[in-house]
N, C-alpha and C. Protein backbone atom coordinates (compact mmCIF):
# COMPACT_ATOMS: atom_id res chain seq x y z
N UNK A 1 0.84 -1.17 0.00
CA UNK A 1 0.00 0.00 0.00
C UNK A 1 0.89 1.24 0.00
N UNK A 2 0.71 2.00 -0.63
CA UNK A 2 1.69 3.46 -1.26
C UNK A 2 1.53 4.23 0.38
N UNK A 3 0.46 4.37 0.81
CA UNK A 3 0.22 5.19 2.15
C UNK A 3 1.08 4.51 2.74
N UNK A 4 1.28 3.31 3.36
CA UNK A 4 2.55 2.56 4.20
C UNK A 4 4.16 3.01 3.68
N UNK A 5 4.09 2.72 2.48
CA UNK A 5 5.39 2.58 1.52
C UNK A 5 5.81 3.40 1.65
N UNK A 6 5.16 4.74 1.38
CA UNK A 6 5.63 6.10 1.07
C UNK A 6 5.96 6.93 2.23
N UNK A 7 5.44 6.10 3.62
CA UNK A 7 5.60 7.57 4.47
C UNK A 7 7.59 7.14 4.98
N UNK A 8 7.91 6.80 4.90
CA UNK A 8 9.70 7.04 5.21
C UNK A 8 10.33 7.71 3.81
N UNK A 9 9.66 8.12 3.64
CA UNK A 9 10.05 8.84 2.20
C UNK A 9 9.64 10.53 1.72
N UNK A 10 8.71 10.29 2.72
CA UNK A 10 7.43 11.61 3.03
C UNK A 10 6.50 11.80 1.66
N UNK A 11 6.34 10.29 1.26
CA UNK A 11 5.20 9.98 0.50
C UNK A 11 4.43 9.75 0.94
N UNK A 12 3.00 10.96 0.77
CA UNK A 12 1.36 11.16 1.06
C UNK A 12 0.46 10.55 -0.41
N UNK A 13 -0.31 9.77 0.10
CA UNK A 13 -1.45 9.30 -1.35
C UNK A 13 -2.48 9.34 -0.63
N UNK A 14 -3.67 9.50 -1.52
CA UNK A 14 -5.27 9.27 -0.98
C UNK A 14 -5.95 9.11 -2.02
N UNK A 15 -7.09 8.77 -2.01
CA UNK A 15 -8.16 8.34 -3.05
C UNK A 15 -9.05 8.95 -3.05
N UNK A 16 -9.28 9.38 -4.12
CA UNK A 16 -10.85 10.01 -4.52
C UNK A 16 -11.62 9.15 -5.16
N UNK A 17 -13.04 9.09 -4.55
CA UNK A 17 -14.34 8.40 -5.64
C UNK A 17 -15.02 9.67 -5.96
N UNK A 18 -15.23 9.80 -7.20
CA UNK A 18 -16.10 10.80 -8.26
C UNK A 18 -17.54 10.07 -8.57
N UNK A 19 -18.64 10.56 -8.39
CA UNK A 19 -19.70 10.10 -8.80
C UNK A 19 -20.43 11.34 -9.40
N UNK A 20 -20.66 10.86 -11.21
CA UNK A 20 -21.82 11.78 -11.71
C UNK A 20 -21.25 13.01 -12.23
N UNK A 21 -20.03 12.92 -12.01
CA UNK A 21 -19.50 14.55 -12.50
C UNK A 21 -19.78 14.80 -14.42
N UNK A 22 -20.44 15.65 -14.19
CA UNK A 22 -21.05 16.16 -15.48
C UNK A 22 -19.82 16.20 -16.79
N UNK A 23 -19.59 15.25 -17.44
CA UNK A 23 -18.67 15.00 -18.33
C UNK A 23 -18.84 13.77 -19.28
N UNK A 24 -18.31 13.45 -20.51
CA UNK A 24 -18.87 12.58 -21.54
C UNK A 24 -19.24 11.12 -21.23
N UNK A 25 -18.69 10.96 -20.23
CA UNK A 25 -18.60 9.79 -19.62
C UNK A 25 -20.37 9.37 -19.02
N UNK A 26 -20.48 10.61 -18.31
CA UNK A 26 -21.47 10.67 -17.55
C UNK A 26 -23.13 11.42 -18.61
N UNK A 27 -22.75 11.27 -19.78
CA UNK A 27 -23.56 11.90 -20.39
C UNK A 27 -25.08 10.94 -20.26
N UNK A 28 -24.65 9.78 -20.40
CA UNK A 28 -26.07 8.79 -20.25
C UNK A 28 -26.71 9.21 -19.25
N UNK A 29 -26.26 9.56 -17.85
CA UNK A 29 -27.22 9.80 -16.89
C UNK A 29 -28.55 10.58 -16.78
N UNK A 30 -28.03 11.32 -17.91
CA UNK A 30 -29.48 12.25 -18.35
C UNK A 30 -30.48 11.69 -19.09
N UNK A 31 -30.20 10.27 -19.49
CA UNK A 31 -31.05 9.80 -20.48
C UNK A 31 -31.58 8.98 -19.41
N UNK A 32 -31.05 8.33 -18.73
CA UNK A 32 -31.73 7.29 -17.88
C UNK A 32 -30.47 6.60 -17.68
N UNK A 33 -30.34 5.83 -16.73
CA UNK A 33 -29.94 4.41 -15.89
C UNK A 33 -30.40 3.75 -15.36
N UNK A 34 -30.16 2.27 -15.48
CA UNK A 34 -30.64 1.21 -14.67
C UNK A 34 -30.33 1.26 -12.92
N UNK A 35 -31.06 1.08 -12.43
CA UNK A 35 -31.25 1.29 -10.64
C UNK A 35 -31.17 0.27 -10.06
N UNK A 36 -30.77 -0.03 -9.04
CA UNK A 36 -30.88 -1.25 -8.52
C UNK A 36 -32.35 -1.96 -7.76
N UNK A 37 -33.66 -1.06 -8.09
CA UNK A 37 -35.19 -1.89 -8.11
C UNK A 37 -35.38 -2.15 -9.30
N UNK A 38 -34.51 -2.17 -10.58
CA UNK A 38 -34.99 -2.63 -11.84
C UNK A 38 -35.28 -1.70 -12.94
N UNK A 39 -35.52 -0.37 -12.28
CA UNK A 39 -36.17 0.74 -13.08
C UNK A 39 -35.06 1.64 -13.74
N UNK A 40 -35.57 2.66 -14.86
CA UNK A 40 -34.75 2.97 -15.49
C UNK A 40 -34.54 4.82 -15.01
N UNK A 41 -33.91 5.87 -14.59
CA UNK A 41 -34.25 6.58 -13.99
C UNK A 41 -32.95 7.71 -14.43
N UNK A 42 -33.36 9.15 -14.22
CA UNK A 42 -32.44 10.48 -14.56
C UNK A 42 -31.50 9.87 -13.60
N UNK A 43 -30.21 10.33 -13.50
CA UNK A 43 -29.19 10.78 -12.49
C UNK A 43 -29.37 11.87 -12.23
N UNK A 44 -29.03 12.68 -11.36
CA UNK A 44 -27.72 14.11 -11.33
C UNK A 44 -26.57 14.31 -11.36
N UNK A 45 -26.35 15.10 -11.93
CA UNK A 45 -24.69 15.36 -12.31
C UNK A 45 -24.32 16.60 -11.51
N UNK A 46 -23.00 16.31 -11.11
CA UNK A 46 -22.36 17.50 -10.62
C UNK A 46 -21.04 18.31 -11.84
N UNK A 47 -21.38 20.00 -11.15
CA UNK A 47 -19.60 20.53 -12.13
C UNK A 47 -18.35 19.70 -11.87
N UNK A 48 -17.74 19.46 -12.73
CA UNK A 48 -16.13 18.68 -12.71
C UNK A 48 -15.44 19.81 -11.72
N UNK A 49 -15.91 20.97 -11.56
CA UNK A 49 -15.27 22.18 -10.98
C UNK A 49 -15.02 21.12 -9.88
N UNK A 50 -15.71 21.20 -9.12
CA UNK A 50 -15.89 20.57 -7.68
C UNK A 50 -15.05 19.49 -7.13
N UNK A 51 -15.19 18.54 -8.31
CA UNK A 51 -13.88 17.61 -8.09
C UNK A 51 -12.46 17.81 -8.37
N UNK A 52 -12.62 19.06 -9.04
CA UNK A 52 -11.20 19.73 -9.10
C UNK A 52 -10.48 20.00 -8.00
N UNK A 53 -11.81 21.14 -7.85
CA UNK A 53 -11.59 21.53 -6.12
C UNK A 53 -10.83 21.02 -4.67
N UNK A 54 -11.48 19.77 -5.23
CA UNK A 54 -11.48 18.71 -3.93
C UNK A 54 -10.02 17.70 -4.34
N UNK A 55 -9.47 17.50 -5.11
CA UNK A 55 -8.02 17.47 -5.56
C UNK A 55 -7.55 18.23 -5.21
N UNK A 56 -7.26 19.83 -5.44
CA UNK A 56 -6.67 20.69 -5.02
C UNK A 56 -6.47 20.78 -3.71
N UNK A 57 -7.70 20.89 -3.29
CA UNK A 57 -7.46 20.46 -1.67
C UNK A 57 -6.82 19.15 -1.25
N UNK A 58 -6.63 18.79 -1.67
CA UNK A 58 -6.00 17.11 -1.08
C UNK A 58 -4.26 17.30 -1.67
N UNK A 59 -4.29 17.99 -2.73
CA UNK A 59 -3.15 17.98 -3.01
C UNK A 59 -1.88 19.42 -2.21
N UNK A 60 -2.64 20.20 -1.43
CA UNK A 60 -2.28 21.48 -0.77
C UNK A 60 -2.02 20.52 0.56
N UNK A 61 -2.51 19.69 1.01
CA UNK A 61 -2.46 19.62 2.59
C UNK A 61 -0.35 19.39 2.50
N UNK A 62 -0.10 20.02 4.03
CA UNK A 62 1.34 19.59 3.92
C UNK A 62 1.52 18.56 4.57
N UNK A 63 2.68 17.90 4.14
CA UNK A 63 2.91 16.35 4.55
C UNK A 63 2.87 15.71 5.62
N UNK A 64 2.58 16.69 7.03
CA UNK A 64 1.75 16.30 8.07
C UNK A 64 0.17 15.69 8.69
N UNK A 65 -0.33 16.48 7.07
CA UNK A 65 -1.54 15.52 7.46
C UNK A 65 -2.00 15.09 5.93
N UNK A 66 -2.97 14.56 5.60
CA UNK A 66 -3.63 13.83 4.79
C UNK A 66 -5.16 13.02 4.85
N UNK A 67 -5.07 13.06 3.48
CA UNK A 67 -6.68 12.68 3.31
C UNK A 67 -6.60 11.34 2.60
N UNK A 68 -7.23 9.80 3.36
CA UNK A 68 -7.02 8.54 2.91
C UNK A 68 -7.68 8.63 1.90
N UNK A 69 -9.15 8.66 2.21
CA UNK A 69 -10.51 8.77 1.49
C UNK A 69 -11.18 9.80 1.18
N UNK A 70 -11.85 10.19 -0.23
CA UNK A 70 -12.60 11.32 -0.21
C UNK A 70 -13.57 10.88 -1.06
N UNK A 71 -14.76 11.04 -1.15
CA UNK A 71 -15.84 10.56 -2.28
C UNK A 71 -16.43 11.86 -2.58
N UNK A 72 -16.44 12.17 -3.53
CA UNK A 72 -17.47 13.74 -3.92
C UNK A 72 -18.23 12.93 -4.69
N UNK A 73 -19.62 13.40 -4.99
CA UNK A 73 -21.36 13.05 -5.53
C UNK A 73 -21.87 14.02 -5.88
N UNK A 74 -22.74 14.07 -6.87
CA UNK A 74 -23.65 14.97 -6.68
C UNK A 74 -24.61 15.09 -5.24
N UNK A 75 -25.07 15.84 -5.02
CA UNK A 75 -26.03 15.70 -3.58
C UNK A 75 -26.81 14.56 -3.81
N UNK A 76 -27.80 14.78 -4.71
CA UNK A 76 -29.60 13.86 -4.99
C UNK A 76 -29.19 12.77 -5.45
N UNK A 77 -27.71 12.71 -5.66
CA UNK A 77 -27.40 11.14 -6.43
C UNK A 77 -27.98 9.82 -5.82
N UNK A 78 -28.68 8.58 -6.50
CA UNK A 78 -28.91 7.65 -5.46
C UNK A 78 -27.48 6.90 -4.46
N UNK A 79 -27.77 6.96 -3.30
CA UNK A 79 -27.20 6.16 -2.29
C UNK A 79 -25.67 5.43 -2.97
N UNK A 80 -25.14 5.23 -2.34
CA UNK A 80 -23.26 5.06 -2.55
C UNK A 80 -23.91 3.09 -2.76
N UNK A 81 -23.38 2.83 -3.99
CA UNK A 81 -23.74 1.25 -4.04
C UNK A 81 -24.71 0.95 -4.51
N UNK A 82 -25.34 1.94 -5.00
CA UNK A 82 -26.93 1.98 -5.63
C UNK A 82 -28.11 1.43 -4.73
N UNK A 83 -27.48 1.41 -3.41
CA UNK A 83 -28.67 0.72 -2.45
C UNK A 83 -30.21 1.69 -2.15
């Protein structure tokens, strides 16, 4: 694991999960997706700004502290896991 590996080195890593960020990838969501009751349904999308953002911030902290995990979403998105 890079977080173990890296810290005698004063190597910092963390992970971001992106969900929905408004980009080509994510263009279907406006048409519909499959849900996990079967049904076919809009997403929401969020600005890519945001997940920029939230890199930037992860990438500013100084090598005293750090961020393992970060997940950015749109708000209304369904539930993490499609539950």
């Amino acid at each position: 694991m890079t977080s173990l590996d890296g810290r005698k080195y004063d190597i910092a890593c963390g992970q971001i999960d992106i969900g929905n960020a408004a980009t080509e990838m994510a263009e279907r969501m406006k048409k519909g997706v499959p849900q996990a009751n079967g049904t076919i349904a809009l997403e929401p999308t969020m600005d890519p700004a945001d997940v920029a953002r939230a890199v930037v911030y992860m990438a500013s902290l100084p090598l005293d502290a750090n961020v393992q995990f970060m997940t950015v979403m749109a708000t209304k998105m369904p539930f993490i896991g499609r539950g």
